[in-house]
C-alpha atoms as a PDB file:
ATOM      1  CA  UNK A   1     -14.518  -6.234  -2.743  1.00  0.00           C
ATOM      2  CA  UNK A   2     -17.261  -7.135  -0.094  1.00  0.00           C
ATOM      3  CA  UNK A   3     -15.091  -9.162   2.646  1.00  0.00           C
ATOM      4  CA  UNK A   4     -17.980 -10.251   4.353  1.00  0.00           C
ATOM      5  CA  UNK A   5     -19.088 -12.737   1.089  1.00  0.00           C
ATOM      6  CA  UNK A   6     -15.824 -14.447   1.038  1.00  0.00           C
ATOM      7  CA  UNK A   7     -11.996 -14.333   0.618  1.00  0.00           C
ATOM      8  CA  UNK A   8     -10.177 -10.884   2.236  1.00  0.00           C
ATOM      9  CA  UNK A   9      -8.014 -11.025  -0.639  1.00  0.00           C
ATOM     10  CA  UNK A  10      -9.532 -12.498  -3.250  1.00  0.00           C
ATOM     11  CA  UNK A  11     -13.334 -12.316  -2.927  1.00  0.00           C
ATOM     12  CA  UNK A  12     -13.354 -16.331  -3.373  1.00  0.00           C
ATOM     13  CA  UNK A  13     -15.432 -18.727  -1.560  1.00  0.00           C
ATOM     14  CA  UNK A  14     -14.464 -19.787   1.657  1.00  0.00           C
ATOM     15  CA  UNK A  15     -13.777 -23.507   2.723  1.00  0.00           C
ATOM     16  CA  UNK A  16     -13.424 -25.676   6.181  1.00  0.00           C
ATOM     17  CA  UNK A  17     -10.862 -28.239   5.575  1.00  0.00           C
ATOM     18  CA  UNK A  18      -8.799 -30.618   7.928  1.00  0.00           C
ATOM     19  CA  UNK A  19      -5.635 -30.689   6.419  1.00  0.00           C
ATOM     20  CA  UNK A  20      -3.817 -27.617   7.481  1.00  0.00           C
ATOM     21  CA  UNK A  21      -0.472 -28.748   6.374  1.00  0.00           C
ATOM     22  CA  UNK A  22       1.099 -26.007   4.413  1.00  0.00           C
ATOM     23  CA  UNK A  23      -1.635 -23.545   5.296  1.00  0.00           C
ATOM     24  CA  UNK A  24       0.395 -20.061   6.346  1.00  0.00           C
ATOM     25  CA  UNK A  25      -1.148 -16.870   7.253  1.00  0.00           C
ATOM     26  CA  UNK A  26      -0.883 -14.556   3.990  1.00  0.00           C
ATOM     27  CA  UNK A  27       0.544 -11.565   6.477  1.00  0.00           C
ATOM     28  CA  UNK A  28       2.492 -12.925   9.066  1.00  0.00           C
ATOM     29  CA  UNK A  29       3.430 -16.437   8.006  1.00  0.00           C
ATOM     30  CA  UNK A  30       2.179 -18.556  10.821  1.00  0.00           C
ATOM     31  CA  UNK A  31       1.049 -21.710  10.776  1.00  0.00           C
ATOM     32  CA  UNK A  32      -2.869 -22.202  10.602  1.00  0.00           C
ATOM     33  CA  UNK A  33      -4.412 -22.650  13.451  1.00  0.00           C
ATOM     34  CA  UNK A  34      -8.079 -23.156  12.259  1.00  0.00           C
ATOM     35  CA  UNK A  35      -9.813 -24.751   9.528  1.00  0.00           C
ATOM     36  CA  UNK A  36     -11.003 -22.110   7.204  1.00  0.00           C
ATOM     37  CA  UNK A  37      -9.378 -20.988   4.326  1.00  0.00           C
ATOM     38  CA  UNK A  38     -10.660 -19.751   0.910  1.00  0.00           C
ATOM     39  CA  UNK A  39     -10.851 -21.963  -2.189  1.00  0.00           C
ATOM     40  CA  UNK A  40      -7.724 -20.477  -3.693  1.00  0.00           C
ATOM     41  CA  UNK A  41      -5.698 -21.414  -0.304  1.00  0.00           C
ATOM     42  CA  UNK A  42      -5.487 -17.796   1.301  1.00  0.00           C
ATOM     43  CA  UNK A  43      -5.654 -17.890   4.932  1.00  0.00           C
ATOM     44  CA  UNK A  44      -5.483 -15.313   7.598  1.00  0.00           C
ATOM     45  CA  UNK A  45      -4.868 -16.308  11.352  1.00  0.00           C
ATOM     46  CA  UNK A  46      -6.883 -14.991  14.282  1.00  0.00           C
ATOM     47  CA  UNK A  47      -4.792 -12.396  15.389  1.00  0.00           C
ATOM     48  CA  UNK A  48      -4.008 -10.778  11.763  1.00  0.00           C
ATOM     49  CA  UNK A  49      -7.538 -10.622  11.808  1.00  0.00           C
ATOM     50  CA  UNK A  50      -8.110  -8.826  14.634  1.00  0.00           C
ATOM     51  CA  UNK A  51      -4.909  -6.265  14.085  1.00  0.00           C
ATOM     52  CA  UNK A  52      -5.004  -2.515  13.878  1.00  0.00           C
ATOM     53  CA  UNK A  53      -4.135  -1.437  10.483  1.00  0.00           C
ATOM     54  CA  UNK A  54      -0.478   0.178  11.173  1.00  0.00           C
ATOM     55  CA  UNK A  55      -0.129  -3.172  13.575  1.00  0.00           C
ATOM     56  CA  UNK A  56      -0.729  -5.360  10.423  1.00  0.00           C
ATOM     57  CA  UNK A  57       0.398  -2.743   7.678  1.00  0.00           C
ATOM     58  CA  UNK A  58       4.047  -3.921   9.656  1.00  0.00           C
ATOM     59  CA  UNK A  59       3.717  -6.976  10.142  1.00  0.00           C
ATOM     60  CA  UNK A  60       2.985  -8.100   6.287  1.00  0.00           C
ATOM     61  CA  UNK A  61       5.638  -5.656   5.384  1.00  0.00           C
ATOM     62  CA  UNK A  62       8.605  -7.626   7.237  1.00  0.00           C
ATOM     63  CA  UNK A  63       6.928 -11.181   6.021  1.00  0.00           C
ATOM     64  CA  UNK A  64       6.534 -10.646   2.364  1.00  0.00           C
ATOM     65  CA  UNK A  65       8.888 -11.040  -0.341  1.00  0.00           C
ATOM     66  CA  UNK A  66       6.625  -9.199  -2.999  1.00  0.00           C
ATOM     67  CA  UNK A  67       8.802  -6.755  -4.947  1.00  0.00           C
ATOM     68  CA  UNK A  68       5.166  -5.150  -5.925  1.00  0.00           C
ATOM     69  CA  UNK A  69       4.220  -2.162  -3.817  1.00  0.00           C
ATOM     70  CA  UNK A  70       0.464  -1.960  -5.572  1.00  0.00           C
ATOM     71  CA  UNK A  71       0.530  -5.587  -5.022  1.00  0.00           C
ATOM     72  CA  UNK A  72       1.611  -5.072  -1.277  1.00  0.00           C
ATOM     73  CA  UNK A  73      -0.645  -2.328  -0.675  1.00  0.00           C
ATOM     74  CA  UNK A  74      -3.838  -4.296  -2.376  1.00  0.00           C
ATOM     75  CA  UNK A  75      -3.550  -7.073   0.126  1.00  0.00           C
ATOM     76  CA  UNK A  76      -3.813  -4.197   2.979  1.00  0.00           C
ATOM     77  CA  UNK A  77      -6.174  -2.159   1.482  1.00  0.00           C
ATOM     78  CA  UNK A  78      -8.571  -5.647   1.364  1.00  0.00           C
ATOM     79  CA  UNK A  79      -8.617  -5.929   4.917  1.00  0.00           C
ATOM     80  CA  UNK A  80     -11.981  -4.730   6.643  1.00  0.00           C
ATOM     81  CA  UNK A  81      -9.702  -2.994   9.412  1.00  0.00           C
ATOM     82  CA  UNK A  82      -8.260  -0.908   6.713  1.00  0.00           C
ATOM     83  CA  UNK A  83     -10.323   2.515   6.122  1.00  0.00           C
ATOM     84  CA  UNK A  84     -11.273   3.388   2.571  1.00  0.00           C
ATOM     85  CA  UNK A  85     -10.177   7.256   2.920  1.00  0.00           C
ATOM     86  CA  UNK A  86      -7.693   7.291   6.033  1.00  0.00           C
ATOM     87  CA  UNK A  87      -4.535   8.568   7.889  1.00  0.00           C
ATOM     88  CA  UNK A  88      -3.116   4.733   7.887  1.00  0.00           C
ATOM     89  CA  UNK A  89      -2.782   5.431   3.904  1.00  0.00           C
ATOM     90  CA  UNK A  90       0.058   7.642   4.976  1.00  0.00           C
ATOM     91  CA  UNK A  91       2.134   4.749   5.948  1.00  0.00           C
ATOM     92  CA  UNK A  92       0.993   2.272   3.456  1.00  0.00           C
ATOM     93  CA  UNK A  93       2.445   4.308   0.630  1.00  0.00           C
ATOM     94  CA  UNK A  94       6.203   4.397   1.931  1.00  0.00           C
ATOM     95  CA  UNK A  95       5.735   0.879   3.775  1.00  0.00           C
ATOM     96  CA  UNK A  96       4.880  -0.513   0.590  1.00  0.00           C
ATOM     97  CA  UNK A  97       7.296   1.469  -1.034  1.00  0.00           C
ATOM     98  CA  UNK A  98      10.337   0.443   1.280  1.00  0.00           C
ATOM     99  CA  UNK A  99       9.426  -3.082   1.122  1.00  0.00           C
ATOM    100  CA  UNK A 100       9.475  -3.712  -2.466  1.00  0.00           C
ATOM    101  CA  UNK A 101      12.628  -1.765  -3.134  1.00  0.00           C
ATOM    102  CA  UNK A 102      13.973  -4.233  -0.288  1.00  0.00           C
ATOM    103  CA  UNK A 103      13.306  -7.161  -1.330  1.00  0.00           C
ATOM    104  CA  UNK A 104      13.736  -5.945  -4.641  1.00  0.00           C
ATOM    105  CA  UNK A 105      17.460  -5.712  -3.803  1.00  0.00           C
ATOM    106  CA  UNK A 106      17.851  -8.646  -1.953  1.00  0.00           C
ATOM    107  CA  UNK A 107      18.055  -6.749   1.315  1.00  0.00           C
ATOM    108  CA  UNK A 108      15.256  -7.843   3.336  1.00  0.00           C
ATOM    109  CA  UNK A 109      16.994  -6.955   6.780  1.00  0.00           C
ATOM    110  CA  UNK A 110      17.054  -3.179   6.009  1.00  0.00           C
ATOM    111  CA  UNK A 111      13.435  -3.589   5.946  1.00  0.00           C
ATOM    112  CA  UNK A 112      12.711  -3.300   9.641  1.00  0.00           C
ATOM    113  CA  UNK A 113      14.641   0.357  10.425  1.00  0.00           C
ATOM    114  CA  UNK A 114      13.461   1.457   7.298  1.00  0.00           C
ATOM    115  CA  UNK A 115       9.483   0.995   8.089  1.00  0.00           C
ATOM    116  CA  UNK A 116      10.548   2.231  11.817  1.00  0.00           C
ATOM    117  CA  UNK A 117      10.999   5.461  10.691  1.00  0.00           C
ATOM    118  CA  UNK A 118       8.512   5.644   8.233  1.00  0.00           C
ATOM    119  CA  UNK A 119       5.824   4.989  10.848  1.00  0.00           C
ATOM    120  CA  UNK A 120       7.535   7.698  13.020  1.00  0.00           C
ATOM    121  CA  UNK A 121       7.387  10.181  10.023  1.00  0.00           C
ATOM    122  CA  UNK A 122       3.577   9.626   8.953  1.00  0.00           C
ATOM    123  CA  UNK A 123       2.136   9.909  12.311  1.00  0.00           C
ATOM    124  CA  UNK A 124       2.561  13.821  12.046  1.00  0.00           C
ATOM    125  CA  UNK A 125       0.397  13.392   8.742  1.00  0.00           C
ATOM    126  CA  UNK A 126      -3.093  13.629   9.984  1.00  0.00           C
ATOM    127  CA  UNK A 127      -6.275  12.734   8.317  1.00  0.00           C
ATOM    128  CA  UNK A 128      -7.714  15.722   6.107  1.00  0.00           C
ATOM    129  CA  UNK A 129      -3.974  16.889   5.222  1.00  0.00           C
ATOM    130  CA  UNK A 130      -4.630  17.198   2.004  1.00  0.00           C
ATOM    131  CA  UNK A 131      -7.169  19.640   2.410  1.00  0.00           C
ATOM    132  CA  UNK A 132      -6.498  21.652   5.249  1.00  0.00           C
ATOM    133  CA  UNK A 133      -2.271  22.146   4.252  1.00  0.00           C
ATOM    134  CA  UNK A 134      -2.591  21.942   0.474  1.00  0.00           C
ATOM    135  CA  UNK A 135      -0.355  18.649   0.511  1.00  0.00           C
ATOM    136  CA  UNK A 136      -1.650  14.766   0.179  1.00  0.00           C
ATOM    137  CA  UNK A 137       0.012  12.740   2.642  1.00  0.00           C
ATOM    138  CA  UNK A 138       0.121   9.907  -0.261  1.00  0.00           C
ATOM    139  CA  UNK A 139       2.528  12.091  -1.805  1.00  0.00           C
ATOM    140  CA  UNK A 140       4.250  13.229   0.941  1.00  0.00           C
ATOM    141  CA  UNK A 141       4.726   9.208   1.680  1.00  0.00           C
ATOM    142  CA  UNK A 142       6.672   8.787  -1.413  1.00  0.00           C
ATOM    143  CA  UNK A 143       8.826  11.444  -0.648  1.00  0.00           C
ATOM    144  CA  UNK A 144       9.354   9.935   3.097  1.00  0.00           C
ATOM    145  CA  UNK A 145      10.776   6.891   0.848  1.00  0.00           C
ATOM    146  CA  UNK A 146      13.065   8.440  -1.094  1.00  0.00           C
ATOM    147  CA  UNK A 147      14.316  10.087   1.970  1.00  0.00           C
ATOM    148  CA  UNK A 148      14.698   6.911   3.619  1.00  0.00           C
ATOM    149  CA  UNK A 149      16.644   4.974   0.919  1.00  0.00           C
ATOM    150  CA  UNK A 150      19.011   7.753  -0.187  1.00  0.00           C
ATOM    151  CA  UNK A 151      19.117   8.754   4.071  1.00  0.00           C
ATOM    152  CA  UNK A 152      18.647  12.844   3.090  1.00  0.00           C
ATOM    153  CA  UNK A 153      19.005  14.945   5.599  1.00  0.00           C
ATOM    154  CA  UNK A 154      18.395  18.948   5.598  1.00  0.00           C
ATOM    155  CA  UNK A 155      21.851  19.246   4.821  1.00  0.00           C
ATOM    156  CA  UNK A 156      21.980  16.638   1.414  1.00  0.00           C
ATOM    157  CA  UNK A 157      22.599  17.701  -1.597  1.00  0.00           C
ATOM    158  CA  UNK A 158      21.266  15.421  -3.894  1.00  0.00           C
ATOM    159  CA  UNK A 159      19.496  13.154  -1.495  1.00  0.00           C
ATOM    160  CA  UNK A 160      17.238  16.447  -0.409  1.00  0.00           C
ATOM    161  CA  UNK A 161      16.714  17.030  -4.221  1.00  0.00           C
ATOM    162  CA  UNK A 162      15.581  13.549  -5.061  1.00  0.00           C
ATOM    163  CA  UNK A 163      13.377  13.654  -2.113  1.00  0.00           C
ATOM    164  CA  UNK A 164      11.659  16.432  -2.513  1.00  0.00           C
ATOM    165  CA  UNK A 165      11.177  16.267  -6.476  1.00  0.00           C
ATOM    166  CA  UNK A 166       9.454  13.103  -5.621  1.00  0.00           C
ATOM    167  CA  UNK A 167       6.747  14.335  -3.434  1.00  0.00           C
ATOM    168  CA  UNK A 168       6.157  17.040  -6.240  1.00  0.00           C
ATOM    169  CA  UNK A 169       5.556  14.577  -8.962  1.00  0.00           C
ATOM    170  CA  UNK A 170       2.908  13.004  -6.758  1.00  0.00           C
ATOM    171  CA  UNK A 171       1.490  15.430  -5.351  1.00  0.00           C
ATOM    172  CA  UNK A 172       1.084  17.574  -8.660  1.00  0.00           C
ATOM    173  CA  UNK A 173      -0.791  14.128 -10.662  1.00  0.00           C
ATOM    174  CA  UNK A 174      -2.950  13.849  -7.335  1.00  0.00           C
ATOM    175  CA  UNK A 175      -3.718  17.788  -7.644  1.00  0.00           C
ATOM    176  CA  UNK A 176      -4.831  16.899 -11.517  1.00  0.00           C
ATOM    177  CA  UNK A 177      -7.162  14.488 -11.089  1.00  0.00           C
ATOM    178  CA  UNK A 178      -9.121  16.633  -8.947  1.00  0.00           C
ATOM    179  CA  UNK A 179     -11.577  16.753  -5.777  1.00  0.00           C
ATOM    180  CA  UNK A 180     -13.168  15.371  -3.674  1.00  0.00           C
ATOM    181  CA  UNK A 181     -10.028  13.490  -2.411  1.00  0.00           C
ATOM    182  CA  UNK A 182      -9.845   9.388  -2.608  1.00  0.00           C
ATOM    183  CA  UNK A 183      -7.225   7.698  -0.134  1.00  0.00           C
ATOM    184  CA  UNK A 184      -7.631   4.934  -2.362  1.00  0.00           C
ATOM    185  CA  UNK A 185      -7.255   6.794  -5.850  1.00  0.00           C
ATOM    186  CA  UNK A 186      -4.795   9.063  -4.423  1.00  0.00           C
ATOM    187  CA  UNK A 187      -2.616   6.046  -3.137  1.00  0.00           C
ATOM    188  CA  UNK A 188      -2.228   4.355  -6.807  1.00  0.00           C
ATOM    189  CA  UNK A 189      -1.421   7.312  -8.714  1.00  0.00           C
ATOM    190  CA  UNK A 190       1.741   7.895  -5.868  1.00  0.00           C
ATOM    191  CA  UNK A 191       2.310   4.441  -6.187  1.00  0.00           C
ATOM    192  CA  UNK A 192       2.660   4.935  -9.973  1.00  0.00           C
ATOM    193  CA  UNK A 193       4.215   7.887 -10.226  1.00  0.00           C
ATOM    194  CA  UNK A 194       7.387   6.306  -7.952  1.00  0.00           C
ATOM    195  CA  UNK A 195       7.450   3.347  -9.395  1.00  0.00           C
ATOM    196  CA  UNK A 196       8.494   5.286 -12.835  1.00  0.00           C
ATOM    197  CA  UNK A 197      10.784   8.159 -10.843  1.00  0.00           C
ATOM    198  CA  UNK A 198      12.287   5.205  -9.319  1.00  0.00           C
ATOM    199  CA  UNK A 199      13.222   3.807 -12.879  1.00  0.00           C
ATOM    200  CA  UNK A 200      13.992   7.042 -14.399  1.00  0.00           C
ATOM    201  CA  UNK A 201      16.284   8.731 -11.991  1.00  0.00           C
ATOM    202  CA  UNK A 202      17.454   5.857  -9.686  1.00  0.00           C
ATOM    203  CA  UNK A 203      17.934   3.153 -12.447  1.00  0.00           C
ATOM    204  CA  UNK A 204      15.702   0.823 -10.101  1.00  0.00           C
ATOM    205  CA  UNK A 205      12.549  -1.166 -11.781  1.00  0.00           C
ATOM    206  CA  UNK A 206      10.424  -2.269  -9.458  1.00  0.00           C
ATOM    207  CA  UNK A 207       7.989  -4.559  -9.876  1.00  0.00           C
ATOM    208  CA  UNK A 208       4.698  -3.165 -11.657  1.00  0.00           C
ATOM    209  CA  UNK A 209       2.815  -5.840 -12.840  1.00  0.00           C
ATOM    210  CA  UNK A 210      -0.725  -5.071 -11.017  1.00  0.00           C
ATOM    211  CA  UNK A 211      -3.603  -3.758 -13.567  1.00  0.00           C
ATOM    212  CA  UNK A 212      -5.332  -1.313 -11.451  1.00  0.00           C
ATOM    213  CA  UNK A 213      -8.971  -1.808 -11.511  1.00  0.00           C
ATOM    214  CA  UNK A 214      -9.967  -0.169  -8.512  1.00  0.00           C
ATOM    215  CA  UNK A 215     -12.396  -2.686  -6.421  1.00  0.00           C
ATOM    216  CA  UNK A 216     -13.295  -0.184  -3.881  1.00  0.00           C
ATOM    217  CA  UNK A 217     -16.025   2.569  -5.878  1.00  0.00           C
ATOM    218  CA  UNK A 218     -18.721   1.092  -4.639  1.00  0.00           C
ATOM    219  CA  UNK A 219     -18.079   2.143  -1.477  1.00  0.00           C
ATOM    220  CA  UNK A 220     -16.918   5.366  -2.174  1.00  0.00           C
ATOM    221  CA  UNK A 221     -20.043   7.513  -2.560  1.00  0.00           C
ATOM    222  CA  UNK A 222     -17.909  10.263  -3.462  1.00  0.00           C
ATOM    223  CA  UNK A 223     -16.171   8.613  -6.066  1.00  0.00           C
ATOM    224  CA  UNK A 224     -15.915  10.177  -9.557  1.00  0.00           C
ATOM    225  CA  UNK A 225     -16.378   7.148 -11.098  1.00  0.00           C
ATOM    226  CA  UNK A 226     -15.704   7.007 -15.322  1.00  0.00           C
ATOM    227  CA  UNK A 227     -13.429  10.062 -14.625  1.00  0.00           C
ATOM    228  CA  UNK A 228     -11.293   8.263 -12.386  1.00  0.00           C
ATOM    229  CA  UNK A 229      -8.290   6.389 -14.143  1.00  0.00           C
ATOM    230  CA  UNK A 230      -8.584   3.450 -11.754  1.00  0.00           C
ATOM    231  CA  UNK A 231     -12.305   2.839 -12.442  1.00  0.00           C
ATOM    232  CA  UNK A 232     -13.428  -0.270 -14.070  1.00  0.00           C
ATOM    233  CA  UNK A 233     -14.698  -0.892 -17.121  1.00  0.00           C
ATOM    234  CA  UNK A 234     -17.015  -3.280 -17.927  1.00  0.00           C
ATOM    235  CA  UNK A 235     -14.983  -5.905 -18.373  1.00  0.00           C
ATOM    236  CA  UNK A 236     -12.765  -5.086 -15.505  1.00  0.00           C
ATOM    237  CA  UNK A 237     -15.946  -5.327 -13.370  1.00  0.00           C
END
C-alpha cells in the first residue's frame, strides 16, 4: 500500500469535507481537527501523523477495542513512520498481542501495565537479532506475551513453560520459511502461530478474521515472493 496515493489505512481516495462531526482519529480517538479524511471516513490527526512508531504503536493500543491482533498490527504496519523490516516490529507483536487478549476479555484497564513492560522488554531486542543471535525478535515477542498474561517469572512452573514453548513454536515456523528475513512476513506467521497456541493450550480464541494478503512485497526487494505464504495471488492483488 503506497500511502502517498491515498488513505494510510485503506489506500482509498482522500476527501476535504466541512462537516467534521463524528470524524475521530483512527489511533488516538480525538476529535478532527482538519478537513481531510478518506472516502471511507478514516482520519488521522496531526500529531498521530507525525508520531514515532513505538509513540503511536501505544497510543492505538490503549484506544482500540479490536480483539484482532493482525488487524491491530495492519493499521500500524500502514503507517509511513512504520519501517518495513525493523526493531519497532519487536513491540508490535506483543502490543498487538496484549491488546486483543484485553479487550478480548473485557479488561481494557490491564492494557496499560501490560504494554509498559512489553516496551521495556523489546528494547533489548535490537534490529538484526535474528541473524546475529539465531532468535527472531517476532518470536521472542510472543513469548514476552505469554509471559506477561500468565506473569512467569524464572521461578514459574507452568507460566515459564507456556512462555517459553511459545517463542519455540514461532520461532521454529519463522526458521522454516527461510532467509532472507521479512519483519513483515516474520510478524504474521508469530501472529498466527499465537493466535492458535492461545486456543489450544489457554482455551482463549482470539479474534482471527484478517485474510493475510501481504500489501507490502513491492517494497520488499528481498521478498521471496510466490514462496511466501502471505503473497498475493492474483486475485488478492
Amino acid at each position: 500500500m503506497n500511502p502517498s496515493k491515498g488513505c494510510i489505512l485503506c489506500g482509498d481516495e482522500l476527501v476535504y469535507t466541512n462537516d467534521l462531526s463524528g470524524l475521530n482519529c483512527h489511533f488516538c480517538g480525538k476529535d478532527a481537527v482538519n478537513q481531510q479524511s478518506c472516502v471511507n471516513g478514516h482520519y488521522i490527526c496531526p500529531s498521530c501523523e507525525k508520531a514515532p512508531v513505538e509513540e503511536l504503536t501505544m497510543t492505538y493500543c490503549l484506544t482500540t477495542a479490536s480483539t484482532d491482533p493482525i488487524a491491530i498490527a495492519m493499521d500500524l504496519m500502514n503507517h509511513p513512520h512504520f519501517s518495513l523490516h525493523g526493531a519497532e516490529h519487536h513491540f508490535l507483536v506483543p502490543a498487538a498481542l496484549l491488546t486483543a487478549f484485553y479487550n478480548f476479555k473485557g479488561q481494557p484497564g490491564m492494557k496499560k501495565t501490560a504494554l509498559d513492560a512489553a516496551y521495556e522488554r523489546s528494547k533489548g531486542i535490537p534490529y538484526g537479532f535474528c541473524a546475529m543471535n539465531g532468535t527472531c525478535g517476532a518470536a521472542v515477542g510472543t513469548g514476552t506475551f505469554i509471559s506477561i498474561i500468565t506473569t512467569a517469572s524464572p521461578l514459574s512452573g507452568k507460566e515459564w513453560q507456556l512462555s517459553n514453548m511459545m517463542t519455540a513454536r514461532s520461532l521454529d515456523r519463522i526458521a522454516r520459511s527461510g532467509g532472507p528475513r521479512c519483519c513483515k512476513r516474520d510478524s504474521f506467521i508469530a501472529f498466527v502461530t499465537a493466535v492458535e497456541f492461545m486456543d489450544e493450550l489457554l482455551g482463549v480464541r482470539l479474534t482471527n478474521s484478517t485474510r493475510i494478503n501481504c500489501p507490502f512485497h513491492a517494497s520488499n526487494r528481498e521478498c521471496s515472493r510466490e514462496e511466501c505464504i502471505f503473497y498475493p495471488d492474483k486475485k488478492g492483488e
